[in-house]
N, C-alpha and C. Protein backbone atom coordinates (compact mmCIF):
# COMPACT_ATOMS: atom_id res chain seq x y z
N UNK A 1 -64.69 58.09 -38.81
CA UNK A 1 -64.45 57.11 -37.78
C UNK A 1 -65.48 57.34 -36.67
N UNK A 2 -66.44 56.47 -36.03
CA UNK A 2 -67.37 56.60 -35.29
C UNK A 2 -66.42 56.13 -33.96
N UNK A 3 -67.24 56.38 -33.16
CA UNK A 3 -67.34 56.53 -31.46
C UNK A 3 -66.45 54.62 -31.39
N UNK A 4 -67.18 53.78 -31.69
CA UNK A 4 -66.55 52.53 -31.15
C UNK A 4 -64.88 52.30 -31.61
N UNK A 5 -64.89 52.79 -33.07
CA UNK A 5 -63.64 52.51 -34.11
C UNK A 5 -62.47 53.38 -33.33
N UNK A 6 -63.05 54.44 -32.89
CA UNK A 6 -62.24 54.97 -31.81
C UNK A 6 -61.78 54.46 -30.78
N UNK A 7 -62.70 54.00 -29.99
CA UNK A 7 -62.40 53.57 -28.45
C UNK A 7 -61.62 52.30 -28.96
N UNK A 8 -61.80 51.62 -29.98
CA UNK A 8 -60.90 50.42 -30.19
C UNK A 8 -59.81 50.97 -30.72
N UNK A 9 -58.99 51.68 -31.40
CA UNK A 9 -58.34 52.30 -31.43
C UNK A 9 -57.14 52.51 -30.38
N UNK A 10 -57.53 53.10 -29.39
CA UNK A 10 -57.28 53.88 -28.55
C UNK A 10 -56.58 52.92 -27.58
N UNK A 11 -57.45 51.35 -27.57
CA UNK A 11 -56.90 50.38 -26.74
C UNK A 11 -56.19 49.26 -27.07
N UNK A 12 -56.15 49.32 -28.29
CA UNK A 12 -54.82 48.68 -29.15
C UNK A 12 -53.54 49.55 -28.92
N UNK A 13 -54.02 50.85 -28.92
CA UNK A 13 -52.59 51.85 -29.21
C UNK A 13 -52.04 51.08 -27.56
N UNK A 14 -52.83 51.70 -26.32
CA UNK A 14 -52.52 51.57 -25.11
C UNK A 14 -52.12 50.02 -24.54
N UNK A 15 -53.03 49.09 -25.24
CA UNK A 15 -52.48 47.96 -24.49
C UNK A 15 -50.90 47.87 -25.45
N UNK A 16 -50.65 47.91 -26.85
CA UNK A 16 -49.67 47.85 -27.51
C UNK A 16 -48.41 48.61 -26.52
N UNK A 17 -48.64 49.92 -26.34
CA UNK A 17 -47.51 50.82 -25.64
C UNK A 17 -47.18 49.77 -24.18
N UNK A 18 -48.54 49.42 -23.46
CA UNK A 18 -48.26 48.62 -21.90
C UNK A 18 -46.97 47.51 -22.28
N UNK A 19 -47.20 47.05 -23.03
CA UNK A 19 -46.61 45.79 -23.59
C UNK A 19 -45.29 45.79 -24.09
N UNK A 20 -44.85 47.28 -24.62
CA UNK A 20 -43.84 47.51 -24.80
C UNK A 20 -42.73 47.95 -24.00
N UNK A 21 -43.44 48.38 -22.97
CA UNK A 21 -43.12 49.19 -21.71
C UNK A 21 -42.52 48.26 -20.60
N UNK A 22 -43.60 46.98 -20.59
CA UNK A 22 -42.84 46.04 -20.15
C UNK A 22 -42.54 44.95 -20.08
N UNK A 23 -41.63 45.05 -20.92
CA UNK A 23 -40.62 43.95 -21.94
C UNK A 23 -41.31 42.96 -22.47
N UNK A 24 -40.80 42.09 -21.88
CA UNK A 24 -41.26 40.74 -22.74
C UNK A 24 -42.62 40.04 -22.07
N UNK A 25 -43.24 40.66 -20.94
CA UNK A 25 -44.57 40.08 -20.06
C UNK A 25 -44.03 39.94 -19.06
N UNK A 26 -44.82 38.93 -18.50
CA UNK A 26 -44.47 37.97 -17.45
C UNK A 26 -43.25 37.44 -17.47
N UNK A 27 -42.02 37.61 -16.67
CA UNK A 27 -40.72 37.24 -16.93
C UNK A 27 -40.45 37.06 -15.00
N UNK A 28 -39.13 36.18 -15.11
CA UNK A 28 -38.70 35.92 -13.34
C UNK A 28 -37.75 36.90 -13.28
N UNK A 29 -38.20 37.11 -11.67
CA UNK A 29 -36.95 38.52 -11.51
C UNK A 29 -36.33 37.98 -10.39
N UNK A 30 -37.02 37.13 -9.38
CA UNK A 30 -35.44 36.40 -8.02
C UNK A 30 -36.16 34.94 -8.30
N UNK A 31 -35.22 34.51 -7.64
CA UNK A 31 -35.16 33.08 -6.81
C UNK A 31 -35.02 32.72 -5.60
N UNK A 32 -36.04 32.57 -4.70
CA UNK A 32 -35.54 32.42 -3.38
C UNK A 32 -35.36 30.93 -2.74
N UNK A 33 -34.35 30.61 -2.52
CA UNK A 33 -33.93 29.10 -1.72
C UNK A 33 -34.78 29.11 -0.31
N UNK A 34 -35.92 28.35 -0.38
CA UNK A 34 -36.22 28.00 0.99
C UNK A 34 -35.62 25.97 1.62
N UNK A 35 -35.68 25.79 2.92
CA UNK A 35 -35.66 26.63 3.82
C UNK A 35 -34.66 27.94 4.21
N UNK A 36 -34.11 28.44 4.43
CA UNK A 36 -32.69 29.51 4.62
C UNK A 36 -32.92 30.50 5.62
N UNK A 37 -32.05 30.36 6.56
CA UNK A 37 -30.86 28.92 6.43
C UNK A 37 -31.66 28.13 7.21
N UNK A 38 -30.96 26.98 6.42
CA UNK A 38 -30.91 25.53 6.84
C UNK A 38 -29.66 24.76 7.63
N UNK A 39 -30.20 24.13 8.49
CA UNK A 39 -29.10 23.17 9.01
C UNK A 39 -29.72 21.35 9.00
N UNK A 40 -28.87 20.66 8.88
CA UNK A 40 -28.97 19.49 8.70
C UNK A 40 -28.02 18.76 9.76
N UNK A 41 -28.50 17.81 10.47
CA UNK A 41 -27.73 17.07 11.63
C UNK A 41 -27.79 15.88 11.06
N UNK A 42 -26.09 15.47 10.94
CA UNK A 42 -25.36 14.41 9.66
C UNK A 42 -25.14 13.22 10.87
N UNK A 43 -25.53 12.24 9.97
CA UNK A 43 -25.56 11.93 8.51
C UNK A 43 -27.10 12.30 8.53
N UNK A 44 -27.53 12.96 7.78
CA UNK A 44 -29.36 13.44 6.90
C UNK A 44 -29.28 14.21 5.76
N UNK A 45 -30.26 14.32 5.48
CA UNK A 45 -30.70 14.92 4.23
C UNK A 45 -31.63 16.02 4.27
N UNK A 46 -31.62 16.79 3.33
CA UNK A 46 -32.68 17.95 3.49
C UNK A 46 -33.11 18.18 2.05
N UNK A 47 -34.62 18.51 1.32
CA UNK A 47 -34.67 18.85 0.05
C UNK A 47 -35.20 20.43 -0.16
N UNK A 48 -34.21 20.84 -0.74
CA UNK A 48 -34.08 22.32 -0.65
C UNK A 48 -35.42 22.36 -1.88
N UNK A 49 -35.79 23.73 -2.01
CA UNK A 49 -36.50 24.29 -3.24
C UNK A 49 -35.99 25.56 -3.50
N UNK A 50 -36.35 26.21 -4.78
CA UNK A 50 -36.07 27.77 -5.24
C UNK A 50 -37.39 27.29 -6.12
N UNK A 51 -38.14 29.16 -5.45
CA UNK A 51 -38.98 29.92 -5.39
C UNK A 51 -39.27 30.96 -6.23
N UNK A 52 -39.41 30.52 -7.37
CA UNK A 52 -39.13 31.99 -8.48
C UNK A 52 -40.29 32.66 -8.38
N UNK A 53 -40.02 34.35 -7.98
CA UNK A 53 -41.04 35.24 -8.09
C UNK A 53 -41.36 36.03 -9.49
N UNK A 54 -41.96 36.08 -10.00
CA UNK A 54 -42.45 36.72 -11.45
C UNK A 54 -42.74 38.00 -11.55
N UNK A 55 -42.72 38.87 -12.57
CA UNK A 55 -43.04 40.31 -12.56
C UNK A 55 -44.39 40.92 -12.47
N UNK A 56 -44.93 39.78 -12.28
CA UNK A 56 -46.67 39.97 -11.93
C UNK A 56 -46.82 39.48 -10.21
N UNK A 57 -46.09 39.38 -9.99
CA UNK A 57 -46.45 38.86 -8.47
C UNK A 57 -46.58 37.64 -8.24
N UNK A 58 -46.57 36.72 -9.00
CA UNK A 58 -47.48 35.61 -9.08
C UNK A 58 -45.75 34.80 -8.28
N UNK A 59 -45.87 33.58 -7.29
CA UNK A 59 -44.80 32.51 -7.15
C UNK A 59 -44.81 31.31 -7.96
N UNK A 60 -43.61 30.34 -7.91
CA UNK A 60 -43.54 29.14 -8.65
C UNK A 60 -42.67 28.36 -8.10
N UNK A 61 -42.73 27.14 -8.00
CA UNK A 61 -41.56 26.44 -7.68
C UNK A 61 -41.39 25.97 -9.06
N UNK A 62 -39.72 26.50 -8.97
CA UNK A 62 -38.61 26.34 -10.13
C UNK A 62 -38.26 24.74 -10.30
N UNK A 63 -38.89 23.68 -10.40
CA UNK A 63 -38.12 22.11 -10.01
C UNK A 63 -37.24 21.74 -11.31
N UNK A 64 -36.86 22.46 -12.08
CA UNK A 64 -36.20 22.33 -13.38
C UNK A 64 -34.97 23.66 -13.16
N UNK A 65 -34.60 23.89 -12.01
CA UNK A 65 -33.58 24.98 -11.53
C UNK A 65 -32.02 24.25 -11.39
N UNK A 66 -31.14 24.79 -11.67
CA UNK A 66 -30.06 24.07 -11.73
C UNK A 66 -29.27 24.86 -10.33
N UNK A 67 -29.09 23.52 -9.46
CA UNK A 67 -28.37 23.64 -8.23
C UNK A 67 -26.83 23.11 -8.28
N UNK A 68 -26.25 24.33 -7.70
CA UNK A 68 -24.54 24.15 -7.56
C UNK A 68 -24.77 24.47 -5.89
N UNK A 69 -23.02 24.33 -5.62
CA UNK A 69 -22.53 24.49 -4.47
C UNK A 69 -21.18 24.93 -4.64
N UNK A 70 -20.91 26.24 -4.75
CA UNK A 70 -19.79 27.22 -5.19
C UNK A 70 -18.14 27.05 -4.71
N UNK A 71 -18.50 26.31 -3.50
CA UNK A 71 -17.22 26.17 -2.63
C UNK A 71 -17.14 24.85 -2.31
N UNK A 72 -15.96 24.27 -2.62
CA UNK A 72 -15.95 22.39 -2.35
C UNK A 72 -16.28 22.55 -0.48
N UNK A 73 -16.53 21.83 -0.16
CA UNK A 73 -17.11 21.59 1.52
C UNK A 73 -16.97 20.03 1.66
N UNK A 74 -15.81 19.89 2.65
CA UNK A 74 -15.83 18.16 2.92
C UNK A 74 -17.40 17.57 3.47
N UNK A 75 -17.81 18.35 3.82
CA UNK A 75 -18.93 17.41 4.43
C UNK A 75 -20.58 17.87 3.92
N UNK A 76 -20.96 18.59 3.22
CA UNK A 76 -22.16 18.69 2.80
C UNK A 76 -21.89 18.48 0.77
N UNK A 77 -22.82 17.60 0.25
CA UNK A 77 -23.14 17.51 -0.96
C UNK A 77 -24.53 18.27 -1.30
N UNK A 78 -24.76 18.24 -2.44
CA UNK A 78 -26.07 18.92 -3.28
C UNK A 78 -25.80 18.22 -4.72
N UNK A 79 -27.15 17.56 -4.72
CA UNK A 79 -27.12 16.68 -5.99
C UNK A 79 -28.31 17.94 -7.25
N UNK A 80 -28.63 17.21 -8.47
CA UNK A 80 -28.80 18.35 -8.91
C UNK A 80 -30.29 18.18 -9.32
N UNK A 81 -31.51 18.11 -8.20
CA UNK A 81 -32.50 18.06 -7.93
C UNK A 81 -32.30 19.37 -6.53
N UNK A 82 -31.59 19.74 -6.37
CA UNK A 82 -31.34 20.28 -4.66
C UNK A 82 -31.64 19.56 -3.52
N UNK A 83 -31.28 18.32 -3.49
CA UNK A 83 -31.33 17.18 -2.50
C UNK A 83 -30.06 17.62 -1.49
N UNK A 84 -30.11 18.26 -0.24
CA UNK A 84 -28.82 18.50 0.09
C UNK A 84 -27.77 17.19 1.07
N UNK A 85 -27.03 17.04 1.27
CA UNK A 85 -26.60 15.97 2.26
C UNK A 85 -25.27 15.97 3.21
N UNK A 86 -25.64 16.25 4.29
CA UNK A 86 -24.87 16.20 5.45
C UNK A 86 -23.81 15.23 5.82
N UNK A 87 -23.12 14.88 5.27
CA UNK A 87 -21.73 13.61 5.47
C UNK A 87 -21.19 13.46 6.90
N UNK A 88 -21.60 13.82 7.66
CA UNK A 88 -20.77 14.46 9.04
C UNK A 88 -20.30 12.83 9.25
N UNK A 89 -19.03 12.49 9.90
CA UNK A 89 -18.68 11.14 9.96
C UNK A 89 -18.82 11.01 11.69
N UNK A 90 -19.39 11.96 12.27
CA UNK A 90 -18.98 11.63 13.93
C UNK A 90 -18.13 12.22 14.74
N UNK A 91 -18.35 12.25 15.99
CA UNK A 91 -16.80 12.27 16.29
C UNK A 91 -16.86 13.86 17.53
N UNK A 92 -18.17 14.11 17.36
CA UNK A 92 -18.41 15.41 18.34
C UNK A 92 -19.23 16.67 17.58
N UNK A 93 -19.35 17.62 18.35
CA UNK A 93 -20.57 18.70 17.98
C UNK A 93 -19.33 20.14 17.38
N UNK A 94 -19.28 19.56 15.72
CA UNK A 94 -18.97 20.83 14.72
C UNK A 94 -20.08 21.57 13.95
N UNK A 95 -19.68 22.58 13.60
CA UNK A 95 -21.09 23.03 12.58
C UNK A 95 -19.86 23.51 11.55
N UNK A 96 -20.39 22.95 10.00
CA UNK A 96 -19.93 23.73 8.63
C UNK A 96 -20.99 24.13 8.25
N UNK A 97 -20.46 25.28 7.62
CA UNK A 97 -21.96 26.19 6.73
C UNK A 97 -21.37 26.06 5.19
N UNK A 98 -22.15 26.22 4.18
CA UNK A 98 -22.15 26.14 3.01
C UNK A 98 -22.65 27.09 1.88
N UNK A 99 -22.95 27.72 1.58
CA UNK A 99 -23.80 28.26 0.88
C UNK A 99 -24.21 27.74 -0.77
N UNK A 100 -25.44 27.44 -1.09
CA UNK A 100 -25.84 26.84 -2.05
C UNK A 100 -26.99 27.97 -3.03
N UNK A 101 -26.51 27.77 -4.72
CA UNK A 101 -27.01 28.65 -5.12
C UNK A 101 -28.40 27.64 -6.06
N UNK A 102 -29.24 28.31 -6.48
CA UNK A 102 -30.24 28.10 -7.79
C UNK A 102 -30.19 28.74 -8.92
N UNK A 103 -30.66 28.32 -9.90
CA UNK A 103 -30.50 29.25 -10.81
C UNK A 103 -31.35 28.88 -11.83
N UNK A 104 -31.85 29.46 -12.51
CA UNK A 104 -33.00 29.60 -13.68
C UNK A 104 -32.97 30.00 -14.65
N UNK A 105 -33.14 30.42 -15.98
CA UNK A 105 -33.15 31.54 -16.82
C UNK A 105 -33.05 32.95 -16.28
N UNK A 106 -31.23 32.36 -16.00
CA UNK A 106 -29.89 33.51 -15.80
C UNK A 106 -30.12 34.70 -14.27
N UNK A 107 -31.15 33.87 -13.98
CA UNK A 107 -31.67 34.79 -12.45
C UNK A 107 -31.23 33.21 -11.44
N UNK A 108 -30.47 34.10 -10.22
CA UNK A 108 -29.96 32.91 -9.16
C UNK A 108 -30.33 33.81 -7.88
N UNK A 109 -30.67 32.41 -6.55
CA UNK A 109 -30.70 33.09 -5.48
C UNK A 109 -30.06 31.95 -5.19
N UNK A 110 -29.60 32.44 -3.31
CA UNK A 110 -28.77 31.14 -2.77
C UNK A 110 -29.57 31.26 -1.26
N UNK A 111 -28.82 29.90 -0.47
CA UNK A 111 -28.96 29.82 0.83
C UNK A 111 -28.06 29.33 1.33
N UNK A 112 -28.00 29.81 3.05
CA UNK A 112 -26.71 29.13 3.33
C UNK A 112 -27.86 27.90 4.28
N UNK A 113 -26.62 26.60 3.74
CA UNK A 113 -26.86 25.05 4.57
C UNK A 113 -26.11 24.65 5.81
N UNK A 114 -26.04 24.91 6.67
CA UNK A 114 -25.14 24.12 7.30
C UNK A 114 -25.37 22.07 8.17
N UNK A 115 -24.15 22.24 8.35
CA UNK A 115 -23.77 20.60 8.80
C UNK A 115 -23.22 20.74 9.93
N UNK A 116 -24.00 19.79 11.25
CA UNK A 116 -23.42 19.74 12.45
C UNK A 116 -23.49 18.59 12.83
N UNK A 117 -22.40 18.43 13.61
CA UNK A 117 -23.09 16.98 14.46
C UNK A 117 -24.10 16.82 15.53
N UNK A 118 -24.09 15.86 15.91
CA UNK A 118 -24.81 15.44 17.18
C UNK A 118 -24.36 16.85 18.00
N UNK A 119 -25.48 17.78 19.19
CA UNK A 119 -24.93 17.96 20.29
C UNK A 119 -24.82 19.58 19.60
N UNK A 120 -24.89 20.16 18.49
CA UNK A 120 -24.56 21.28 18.15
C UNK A 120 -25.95 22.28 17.84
């Protein structure tokens, strides 16, 4: 075996072991909901995003992320684009908070939304 058959060798073995070492590549490890927190002064709208960070460093916006809202809340919705929406009917300066999650291939982050009226 000469000098090159070696060094090639050597970097099959090593990139093979890198590769094994860690896992499957490039894979997502969070999701971050921007803005957070958010508040929205109702009746409006706000369009949330999640931010998936990768095991290389690299960011992404997730726009194929599936958005819930964990706790029924009379007055804020989340449709399932992460469109959020403030229902507030009037009536004086309340604030509800919400918290809203993302989620991706089985990795979720959340944010909390809140809803105020006029004056808050």
């Amino acid at each position: 075996m000469n000098y090159r058959s070696l060094l090639a060798l050597f970097l099959v073995v090593a990139f093979g072991l890198t590769n094994i070492s860690c896992g499957a590549g490039n894979h997502l490890v969070s999701i971050a909901v921007t803005p957070n927190p958010a508040n929205i002064v109702g009746p409006g709208t706000l369009q949330l995003k999640a931010v998936g960070t990768f095991s290389n460093g690299t960011t992404e916006v997730l726009s194929s992320a599936t958005w819930t809202l964990p706790s029924q809340n009379p007055y804020i919705t989340l449709n399932n684009s992460g469109l959020a929406t403030c229902n507030w009917p009037g009536g004086g300066p309340v604030y509800m908070g919400a918290t809203v999650v993302a989620s991706f291939g089985g990795v979720s982050g959340s944010a909390t939304v809140g809803c105020s009226g006029p004056g808050v």
